[in-house]
N, C-alpha and C. Protein backbone atom coordinates (compact mmCIF):
# COMPACT_ATOMS: atom_id res chain seq x y z
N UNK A 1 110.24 107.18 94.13
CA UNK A 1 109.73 107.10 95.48
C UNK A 1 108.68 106.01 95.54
N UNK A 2 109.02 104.80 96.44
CA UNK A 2 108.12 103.85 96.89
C UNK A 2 107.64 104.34 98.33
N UNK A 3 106.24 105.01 97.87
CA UNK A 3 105.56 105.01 99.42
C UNK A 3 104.88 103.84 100.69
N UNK A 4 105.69 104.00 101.57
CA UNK A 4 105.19 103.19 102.60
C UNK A 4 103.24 103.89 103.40
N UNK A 5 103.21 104.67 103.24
CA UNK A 5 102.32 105.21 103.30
C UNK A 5 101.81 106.61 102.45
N UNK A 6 100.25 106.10 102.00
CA UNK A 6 99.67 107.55 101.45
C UNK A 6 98.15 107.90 102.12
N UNK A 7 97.91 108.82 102.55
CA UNK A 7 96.61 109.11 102.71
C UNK A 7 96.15 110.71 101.71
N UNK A 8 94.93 110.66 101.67
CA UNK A 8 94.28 111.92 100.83
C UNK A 8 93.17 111.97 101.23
N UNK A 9 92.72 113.50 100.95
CA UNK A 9 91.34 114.03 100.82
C UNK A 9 91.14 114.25 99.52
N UNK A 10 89.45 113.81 99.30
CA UNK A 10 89.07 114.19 97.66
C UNK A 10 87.60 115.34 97.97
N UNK A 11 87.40 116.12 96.95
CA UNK A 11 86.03 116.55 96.97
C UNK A 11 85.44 116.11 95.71
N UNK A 12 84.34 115.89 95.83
CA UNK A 12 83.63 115.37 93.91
C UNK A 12 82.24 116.19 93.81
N UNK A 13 82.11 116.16 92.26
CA UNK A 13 81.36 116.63 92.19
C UNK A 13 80.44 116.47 90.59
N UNK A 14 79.44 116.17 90.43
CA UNK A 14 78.88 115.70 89.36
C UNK A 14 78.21 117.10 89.01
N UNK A 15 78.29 117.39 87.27
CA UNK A 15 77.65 118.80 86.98
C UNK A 15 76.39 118.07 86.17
N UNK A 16 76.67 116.51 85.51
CA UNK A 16 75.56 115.93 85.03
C UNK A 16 75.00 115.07 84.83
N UNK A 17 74.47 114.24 84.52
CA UNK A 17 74.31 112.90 84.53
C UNK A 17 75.78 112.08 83.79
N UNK A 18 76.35 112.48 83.31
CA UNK A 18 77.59 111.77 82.90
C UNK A 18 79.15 112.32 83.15
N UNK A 19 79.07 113.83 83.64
CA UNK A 19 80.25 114.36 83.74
C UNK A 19 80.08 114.40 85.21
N UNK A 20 81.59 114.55 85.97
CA UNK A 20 81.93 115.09 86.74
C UNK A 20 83.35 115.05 87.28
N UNK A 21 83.44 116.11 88.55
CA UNK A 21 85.05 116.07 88.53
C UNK A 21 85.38 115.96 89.72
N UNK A 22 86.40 116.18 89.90
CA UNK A 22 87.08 115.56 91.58
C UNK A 22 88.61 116.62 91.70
N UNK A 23 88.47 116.91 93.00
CA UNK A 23 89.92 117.41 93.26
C UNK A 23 90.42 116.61 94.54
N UNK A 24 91.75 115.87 94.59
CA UNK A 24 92.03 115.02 95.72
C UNK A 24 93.45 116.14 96.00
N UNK A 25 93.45 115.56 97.32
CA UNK A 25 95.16 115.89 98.30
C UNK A 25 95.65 114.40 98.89
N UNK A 26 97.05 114.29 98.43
CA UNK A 26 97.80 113.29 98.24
C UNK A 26 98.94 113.74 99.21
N UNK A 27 98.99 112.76 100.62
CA UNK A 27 100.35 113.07 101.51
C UNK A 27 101.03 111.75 101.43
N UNK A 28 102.43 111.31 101.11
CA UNK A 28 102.77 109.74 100.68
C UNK A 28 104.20 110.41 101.47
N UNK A 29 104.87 109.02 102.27
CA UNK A 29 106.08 108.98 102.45
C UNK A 29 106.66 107.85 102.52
N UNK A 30 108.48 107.70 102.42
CA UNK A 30 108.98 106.43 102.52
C UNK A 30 109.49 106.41 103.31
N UNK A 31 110.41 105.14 103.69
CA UNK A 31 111.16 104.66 104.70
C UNK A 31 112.55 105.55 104.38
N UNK A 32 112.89 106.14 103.10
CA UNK A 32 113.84 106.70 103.27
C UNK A 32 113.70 108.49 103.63
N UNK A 33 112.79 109.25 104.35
CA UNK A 33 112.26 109.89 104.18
C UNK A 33 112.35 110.86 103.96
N UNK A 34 111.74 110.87 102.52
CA UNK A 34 111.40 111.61 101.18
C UNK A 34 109.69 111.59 101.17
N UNK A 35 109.12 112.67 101.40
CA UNK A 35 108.04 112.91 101.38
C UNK A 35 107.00 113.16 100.08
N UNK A 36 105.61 113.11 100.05
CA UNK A 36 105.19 114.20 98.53
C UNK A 36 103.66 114.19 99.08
N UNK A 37 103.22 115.36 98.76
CA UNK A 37 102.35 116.62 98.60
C UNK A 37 101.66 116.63 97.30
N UNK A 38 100.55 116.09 97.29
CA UNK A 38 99.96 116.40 95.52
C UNK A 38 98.68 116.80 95.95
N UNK A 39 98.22 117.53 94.90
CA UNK A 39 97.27 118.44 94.61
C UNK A 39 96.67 117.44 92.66
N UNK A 40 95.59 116.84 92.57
CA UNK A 40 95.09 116.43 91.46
C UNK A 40 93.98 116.77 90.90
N UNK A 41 93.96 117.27 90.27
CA UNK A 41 92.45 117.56 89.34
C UNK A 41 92.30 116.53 88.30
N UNK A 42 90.61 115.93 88.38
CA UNK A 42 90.37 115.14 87.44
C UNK A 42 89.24 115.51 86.90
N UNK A 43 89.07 114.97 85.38
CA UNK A 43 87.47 115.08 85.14
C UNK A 43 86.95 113.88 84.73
N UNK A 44 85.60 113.44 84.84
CA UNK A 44 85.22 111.91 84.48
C UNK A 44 83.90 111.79 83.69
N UNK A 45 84.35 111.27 82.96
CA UNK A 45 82.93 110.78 82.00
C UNK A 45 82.15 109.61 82.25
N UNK A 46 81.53 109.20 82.75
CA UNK A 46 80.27 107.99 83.35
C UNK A 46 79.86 107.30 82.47
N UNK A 47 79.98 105.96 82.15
CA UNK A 47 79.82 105.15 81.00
C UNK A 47 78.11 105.43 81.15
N UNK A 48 77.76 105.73 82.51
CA UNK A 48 76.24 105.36 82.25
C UNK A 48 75.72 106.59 83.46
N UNK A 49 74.26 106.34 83.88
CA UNK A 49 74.10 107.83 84.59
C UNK A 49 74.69 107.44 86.20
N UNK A 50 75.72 108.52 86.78
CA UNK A 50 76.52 108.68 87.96
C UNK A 50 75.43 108.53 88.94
N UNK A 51 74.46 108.89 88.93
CA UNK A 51 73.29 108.40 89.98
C UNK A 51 73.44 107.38 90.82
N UNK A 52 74.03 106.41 89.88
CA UNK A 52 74.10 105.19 91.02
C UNK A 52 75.82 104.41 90.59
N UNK A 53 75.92 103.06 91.02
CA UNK A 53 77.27 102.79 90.48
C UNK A 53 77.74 102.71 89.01
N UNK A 54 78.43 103.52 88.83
CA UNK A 54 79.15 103.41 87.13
C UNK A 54 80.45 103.94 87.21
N UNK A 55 81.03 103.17 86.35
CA UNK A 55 82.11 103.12 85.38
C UNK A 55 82.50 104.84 84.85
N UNK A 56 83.70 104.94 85.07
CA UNK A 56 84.19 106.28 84.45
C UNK A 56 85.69 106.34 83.55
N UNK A 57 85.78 106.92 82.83
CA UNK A 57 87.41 107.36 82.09
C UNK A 57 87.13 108.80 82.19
N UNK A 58 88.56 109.54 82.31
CA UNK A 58 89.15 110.84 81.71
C UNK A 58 90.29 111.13 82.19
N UNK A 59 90.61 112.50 82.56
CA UNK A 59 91.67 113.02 82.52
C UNK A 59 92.18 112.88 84.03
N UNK A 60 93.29 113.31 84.26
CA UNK A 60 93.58 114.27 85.15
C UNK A 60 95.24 115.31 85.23
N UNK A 61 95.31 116.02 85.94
CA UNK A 61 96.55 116.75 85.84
C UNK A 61 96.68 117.58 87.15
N UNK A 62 97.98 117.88 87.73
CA UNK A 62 98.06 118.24 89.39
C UNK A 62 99.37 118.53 89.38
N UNK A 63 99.95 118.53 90.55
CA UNK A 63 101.11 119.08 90.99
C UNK A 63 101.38 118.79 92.37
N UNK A 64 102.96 117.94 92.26
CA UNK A 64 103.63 117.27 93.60
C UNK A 64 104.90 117.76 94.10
N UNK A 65 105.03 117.89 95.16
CA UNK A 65 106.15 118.46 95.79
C UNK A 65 106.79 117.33 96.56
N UNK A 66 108.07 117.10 95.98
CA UNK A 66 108.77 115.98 96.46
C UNK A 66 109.82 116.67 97.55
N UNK A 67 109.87 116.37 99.05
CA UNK A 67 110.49 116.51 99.52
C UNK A 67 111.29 115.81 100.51
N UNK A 68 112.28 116.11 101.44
CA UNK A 68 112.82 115.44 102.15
C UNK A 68 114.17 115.68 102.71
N UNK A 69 114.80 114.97 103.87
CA UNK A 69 116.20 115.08 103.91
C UNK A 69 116.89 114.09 104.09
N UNK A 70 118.43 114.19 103.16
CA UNK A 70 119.47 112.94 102.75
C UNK A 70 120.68 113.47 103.87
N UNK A 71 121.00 112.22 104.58
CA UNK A 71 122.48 112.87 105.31
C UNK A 71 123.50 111.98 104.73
N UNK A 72 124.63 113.70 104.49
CA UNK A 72 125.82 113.44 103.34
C UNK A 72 126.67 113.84 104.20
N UNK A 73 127.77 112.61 104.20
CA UNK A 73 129.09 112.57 104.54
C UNK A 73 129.95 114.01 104.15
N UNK A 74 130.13 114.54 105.03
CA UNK A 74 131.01 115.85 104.47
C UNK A 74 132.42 115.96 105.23
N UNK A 75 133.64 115.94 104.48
CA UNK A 75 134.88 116.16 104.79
C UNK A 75 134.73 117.56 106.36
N UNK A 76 135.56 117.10 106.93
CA UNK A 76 135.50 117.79 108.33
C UNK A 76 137.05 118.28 108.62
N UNK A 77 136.94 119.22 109.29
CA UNK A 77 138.61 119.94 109.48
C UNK A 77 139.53 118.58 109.80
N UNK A 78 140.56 118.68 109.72
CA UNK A 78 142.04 117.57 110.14
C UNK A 78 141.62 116.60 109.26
N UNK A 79 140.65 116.07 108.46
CA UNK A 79 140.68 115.42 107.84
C UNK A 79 139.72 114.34 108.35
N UNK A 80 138.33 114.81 109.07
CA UNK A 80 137.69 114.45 110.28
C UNK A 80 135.90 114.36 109.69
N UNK A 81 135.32 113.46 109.00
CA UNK A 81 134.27 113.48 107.99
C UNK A 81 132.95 113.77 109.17
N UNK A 82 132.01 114.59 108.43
CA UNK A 82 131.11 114.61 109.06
C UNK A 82 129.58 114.17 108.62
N UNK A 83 128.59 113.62 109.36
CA UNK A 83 127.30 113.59 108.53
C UNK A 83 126.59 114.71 108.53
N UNK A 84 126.20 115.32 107.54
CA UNK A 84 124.99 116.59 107.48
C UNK A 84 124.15 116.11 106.80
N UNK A 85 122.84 116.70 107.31
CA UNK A 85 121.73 116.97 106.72
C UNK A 85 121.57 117.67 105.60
N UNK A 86 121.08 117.18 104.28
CA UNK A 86 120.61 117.72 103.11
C UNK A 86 119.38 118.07 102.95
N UNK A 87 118.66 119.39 102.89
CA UNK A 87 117.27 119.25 102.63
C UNK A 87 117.28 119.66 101.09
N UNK A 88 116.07 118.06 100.72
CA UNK A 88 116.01 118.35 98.96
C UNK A 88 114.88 118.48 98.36
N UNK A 89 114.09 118.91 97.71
CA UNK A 89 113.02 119.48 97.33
C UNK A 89 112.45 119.21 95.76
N UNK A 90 111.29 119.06 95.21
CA UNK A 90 111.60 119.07 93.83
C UNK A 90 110.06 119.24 93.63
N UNK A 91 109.74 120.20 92.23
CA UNK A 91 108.54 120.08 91.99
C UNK A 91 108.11 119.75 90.60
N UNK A 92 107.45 118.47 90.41
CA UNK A 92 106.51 118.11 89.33
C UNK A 92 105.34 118.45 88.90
N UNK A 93 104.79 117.76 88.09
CA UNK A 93 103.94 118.66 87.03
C UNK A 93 103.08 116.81 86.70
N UNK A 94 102.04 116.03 87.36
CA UNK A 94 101.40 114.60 86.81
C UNK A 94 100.38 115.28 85.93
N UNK A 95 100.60 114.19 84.94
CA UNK A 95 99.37 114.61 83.92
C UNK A 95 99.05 112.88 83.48
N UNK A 96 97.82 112.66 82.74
CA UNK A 96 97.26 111.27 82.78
C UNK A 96 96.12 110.94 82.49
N UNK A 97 95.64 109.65 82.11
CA UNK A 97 94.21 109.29 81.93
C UNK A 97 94.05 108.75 83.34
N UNK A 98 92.63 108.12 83.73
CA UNK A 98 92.06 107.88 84.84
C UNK A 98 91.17 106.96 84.66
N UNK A 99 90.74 106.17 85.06
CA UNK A 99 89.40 104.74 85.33
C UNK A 99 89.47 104.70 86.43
N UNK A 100 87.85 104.20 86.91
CA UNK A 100 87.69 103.82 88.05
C UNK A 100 85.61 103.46 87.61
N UNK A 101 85.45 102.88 89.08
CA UNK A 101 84.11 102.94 89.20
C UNK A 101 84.06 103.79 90.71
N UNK A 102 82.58 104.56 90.31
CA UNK A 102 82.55 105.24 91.65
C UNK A 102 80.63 104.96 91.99
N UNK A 103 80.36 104.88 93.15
CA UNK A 103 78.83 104.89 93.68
C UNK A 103 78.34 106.61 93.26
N UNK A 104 77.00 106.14 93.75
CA UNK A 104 76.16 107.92 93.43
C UNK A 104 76.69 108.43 94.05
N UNK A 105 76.87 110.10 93.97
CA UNK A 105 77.30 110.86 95.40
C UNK A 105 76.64 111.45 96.27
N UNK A 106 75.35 111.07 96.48
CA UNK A 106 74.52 111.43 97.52
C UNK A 106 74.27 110.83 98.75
N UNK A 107 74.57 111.42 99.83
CA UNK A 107 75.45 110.85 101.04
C UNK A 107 76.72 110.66 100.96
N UNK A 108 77.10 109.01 101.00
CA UNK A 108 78.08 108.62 101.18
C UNK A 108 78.73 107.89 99.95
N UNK A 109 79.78 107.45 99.49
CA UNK A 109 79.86 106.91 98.61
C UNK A 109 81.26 106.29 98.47
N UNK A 110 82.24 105.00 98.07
CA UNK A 110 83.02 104.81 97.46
C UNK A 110 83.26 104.69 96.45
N UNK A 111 84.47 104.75 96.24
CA UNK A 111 85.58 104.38 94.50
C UNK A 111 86.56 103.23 94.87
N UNK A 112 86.81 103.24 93.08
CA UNK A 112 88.39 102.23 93.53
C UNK A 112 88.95 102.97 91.82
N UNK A 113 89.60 103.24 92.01
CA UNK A 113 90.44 104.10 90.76
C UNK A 113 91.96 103.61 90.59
N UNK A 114 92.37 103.85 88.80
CA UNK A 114 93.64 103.65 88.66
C UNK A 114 94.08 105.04 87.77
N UNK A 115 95.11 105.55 87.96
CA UNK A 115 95.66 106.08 87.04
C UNK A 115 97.06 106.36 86.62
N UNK A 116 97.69 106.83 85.37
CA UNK A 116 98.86 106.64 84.77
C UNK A 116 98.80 107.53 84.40
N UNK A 117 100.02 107.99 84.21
CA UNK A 117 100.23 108.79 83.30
C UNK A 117 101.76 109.30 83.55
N UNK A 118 102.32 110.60 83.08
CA UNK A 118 103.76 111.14 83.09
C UNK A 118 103.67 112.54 83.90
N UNK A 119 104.96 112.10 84.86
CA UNK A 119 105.18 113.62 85.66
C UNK A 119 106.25 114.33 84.89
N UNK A 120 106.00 115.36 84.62
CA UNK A 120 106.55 116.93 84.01
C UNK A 120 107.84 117.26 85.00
N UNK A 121 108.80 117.61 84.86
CA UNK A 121 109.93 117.85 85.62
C UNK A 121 110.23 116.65 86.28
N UNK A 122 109.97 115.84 86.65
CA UNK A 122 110.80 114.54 87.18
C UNK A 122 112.33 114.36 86.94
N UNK A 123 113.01 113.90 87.59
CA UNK A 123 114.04 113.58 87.57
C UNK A 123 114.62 113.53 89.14
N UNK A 124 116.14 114.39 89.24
CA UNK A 124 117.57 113.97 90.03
C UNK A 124 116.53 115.18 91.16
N UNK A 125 116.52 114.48 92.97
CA UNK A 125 116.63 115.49 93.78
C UNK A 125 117.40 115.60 94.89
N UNK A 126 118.41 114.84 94.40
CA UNK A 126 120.13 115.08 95.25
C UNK A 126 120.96 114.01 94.44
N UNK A 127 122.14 114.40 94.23
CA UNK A 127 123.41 113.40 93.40
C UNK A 127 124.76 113.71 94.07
N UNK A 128 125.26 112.24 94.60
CA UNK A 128 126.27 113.17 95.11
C UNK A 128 127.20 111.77 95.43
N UNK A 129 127.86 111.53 95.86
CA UNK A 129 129.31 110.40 95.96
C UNK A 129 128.30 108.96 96.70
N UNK A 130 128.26 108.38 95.71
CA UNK A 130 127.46 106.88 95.80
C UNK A 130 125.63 107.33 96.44
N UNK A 131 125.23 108.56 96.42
CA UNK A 131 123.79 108.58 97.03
C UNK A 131 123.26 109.24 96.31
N UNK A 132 122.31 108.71 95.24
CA UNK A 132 121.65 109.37 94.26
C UNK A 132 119.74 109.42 94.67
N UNK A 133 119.30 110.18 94.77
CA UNK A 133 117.88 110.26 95.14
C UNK A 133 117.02 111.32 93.92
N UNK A 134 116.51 109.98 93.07
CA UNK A 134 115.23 110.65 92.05
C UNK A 134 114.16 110.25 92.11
N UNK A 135 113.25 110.67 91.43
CA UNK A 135 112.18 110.68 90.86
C UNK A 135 111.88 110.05 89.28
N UNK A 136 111.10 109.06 88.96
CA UNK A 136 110.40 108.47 87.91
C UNK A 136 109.60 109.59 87.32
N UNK A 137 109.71 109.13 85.93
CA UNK A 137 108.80 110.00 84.99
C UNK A 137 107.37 109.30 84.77
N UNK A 138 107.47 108.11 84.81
CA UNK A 138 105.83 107.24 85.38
C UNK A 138 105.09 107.58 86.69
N UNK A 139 104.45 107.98 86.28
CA UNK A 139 103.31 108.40 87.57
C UNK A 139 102.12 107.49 87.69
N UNK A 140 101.90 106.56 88.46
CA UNK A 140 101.51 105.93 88.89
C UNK A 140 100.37 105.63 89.81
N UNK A 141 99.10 105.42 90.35
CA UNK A 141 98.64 105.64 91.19
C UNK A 141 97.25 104.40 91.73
N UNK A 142 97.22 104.12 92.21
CA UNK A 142 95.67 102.58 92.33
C UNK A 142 95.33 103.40 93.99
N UNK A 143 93.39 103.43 93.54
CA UNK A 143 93.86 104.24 95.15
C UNK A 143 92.09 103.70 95.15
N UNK A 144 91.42 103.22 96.75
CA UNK A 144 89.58 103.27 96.85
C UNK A 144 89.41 103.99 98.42
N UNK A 145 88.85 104.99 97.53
CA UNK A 145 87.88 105.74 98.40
C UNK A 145 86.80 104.79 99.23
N UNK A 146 86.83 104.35 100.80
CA UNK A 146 85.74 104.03 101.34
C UNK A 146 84.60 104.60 101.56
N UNK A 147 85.19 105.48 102.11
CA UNK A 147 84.37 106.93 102.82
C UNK A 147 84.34 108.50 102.16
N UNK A 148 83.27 108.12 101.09
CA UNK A 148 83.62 109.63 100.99
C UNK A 148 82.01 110.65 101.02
N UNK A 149 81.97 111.98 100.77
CA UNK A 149 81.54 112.63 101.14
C UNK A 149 81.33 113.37 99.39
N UNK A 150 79.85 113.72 99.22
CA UNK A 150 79.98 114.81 97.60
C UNK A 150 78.89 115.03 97.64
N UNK A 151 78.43 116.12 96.71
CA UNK A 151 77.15 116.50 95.87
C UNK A 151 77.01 116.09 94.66
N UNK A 152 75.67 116.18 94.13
CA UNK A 152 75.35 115.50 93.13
C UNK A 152 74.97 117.15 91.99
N UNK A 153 74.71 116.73 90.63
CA UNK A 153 74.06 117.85 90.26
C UNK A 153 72.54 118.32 90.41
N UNK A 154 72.26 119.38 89.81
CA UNK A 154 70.85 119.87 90.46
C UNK A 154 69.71 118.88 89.87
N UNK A 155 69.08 118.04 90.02
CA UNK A 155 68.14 117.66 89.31
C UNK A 155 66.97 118.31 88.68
N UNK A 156 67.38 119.24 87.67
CA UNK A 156 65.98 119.86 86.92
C UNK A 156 65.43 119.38 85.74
């Protein structure tokens, strides 16, 4: 799936001067439309203190729901073909490392992030006489937060 459009919500959240984590929502669709739904959890380690702009690596891992509908030519009485609607569905499993730089999170703040990694169940989510519709096992993602919204940890 090449998305023509994605938008998301993230929440973040720093527990310390170098850790913190993030949960985003991922809505992406294409021109052929096949939709997806992700849910990502990440965690990030801060080359330096998150207070202000720094550098991060770590994880992340989530879960996408690929959906959509394919219309398939279907043989029709007298010998009379018809188009139907296929609804096809599929659920993965992204797992991955993460980089990015992100600002402090007090107030307002942007990112610009990349991450890779491999989706879990990927594959076939309709096969059928010349119209095959899958899914990549590369998971892929380059995404910057303009606007975002977080807490910081407690300063004691």
């Amino acid at each position: 799936m090449a998305p023509s459009a994605t938008f998301g919500l993230a929440f973040q959240h720093d527990f310390q001067r170098r850790f913190g984590v993030a949960v985003d929502f991922f809505y992406a669709s294409d021109d052929g439309g096949v939709s997806a739904k992700e849910f990502i959890y990440s965690a990030k380690f801060f080359t330096s203190d998150n207070d202000a702009t720094s550098f991060y690596v770590g994880t992340f891992a989530g879960v996408q729901r690929l959906s959509g509908t394919v219309s398939v030519q279907q043989p029709g009485p007298a010998g009379n073909a018809g188009i139907l609607p296929v609804e096809v569905s599929k659920l993965q499993f992204p797992i991955g490392l993460r980089a990015g730089v992100r600002g402090g999170l007090e107030g307002y703040f942007a990112e610009l992030f990349a991450q890779a990694g491999y989706a879990v169940g990927s594959g076939k989510l309709y096969a059928d006489e010349g119209k095959n519709v899958q899914s990549s096992p590369l998971y892929v993602c380059i995404g910057f937060s303009f606007l975002g919204f977080g807490w910081e940890h407690d300063r004691r």
